[in-house]
C-alpha atoms as a PDB file:
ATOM      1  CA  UNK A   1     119.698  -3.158  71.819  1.00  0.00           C
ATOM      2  CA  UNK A   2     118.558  -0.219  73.693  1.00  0.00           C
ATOM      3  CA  UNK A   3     116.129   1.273  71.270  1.00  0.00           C
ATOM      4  CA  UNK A   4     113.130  -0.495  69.826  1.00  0.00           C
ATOM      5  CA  UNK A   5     112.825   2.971  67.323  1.00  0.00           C
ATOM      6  CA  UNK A   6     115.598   3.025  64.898  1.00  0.00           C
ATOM      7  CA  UNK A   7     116.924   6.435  64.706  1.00  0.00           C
ATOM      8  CA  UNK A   8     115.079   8.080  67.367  1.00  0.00           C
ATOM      9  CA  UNK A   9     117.258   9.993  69.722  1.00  0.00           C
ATOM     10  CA  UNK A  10     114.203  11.460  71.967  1.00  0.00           C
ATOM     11  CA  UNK A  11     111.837   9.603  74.256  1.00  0.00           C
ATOM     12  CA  UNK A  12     109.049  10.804  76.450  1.00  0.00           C
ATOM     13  CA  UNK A  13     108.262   9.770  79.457  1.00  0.00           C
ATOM     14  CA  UNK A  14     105.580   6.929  78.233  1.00  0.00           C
ATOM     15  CA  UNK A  15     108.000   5.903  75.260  1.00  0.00           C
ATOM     16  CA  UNK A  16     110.966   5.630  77.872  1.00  0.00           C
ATOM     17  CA  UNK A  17     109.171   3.536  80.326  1.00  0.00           C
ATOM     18  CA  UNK A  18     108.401   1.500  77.052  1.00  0.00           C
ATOM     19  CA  UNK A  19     111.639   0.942  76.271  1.00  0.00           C
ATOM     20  CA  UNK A  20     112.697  -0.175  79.570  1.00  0.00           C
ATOM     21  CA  UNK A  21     110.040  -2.952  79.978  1.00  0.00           C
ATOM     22  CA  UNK A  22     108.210  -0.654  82.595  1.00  0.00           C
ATOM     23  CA  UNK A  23     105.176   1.145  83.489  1.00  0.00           C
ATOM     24  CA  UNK A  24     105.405   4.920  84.055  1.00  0.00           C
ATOM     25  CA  UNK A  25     104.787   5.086  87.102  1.00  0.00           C
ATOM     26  CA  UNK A  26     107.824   2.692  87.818  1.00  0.00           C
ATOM     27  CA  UNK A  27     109.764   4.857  85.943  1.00  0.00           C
ATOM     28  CA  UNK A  28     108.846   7.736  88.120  1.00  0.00           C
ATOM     29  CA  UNK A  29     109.626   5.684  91.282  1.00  0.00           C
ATOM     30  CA  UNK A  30     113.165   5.367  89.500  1.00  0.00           C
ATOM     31  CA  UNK A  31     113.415   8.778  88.850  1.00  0.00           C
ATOM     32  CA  UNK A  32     112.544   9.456  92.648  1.00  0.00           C
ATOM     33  CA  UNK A  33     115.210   6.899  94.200  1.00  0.00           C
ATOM     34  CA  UNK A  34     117.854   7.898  91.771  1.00  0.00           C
ATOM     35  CA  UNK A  35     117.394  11.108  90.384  1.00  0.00           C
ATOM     36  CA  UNK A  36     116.001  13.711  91.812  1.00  0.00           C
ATOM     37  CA  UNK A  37     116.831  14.659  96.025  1.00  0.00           C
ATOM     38  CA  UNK A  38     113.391  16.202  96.780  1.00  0.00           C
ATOM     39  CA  UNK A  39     109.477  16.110  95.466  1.00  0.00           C
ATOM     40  CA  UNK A  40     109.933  19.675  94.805  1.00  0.00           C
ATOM     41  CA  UNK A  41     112.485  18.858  92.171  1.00  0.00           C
ATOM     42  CA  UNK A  42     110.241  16.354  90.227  1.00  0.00           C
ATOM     43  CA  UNK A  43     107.766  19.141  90.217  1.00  0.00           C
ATOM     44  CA  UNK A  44     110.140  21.544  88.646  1.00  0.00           C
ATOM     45  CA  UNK A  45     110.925  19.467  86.158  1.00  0.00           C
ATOM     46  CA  UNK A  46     109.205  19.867  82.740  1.00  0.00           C
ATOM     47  CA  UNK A  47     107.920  17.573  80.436  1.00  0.00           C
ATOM     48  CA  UNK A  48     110.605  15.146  80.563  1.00  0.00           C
ATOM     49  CA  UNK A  49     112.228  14.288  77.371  1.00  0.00           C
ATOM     50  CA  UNK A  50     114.706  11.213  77.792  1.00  0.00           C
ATOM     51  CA  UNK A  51     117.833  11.051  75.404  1.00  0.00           C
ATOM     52  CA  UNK A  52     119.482   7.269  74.579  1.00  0.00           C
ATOM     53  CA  UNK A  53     122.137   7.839  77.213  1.00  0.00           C
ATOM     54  CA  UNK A  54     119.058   8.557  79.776  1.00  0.00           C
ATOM     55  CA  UNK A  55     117.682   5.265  79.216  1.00  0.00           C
ATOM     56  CA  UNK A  56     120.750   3.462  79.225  1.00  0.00           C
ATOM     57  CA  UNK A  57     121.419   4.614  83.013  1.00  0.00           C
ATOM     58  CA  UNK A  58     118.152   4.074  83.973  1.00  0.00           C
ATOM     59  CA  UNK A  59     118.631   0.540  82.329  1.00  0.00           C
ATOM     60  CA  UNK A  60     121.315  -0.094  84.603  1.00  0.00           C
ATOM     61  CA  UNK A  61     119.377   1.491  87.375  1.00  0.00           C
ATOM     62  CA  UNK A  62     116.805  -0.843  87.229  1.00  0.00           C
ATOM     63  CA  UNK A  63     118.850  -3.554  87.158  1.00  0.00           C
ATOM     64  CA  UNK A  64     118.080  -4.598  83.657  1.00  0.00           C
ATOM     65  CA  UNK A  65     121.238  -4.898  82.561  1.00  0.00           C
ATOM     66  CA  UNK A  66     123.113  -8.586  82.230  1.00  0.00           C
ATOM     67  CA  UNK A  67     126.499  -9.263  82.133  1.00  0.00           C
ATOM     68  CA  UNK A  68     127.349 -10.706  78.559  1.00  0.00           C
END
C-alpha cells in the first residue's frame, strides 16, 4: 500500500519522503535526476505538494517497486 495515511490525498515534501522510506534530501536528489532539467527549475518551484499518483512514480523511480 502506497499510503501509510488513510484518506489523505496531499503530501508535503517531508510526508512524501516518509512515505517512500527516504530522507528528504534523497527525495530531492530524485526530483533532480528525474524531474526537473535545470536548478533553476527546482527553484521555481513552490512548496511542493505531492498527490498519490506523485509518489507512486517516484516509487517506481526509486526503484522501490517489486514485481508481485
Amino acid at each position: 500500500m502506497l499510503s501509510s495515511r488513510p484518506g489523505k490525498t496531499q503530501f508535503t515534501e517531508v510526508e512524501a519522503a516518509e512515505e517512500l522510506g527516504i530522507t528528504v534530501i534523497q527525495l530531492r536528489q530524485v526530483i533532480r535526476s528525474h524531474v526537473v532539467d535545470t536548478e533553476e527549475d527546482l527553484r521555481n518551484v513552490p512548496i511542493a505538494q505531492f498527490q498519490l499518483s506523485d509518489l507512486l512514480l517516484l516509487r517506481l523511480l526509486t526503484g522501490q517497486m517489486s514485481a508481485s
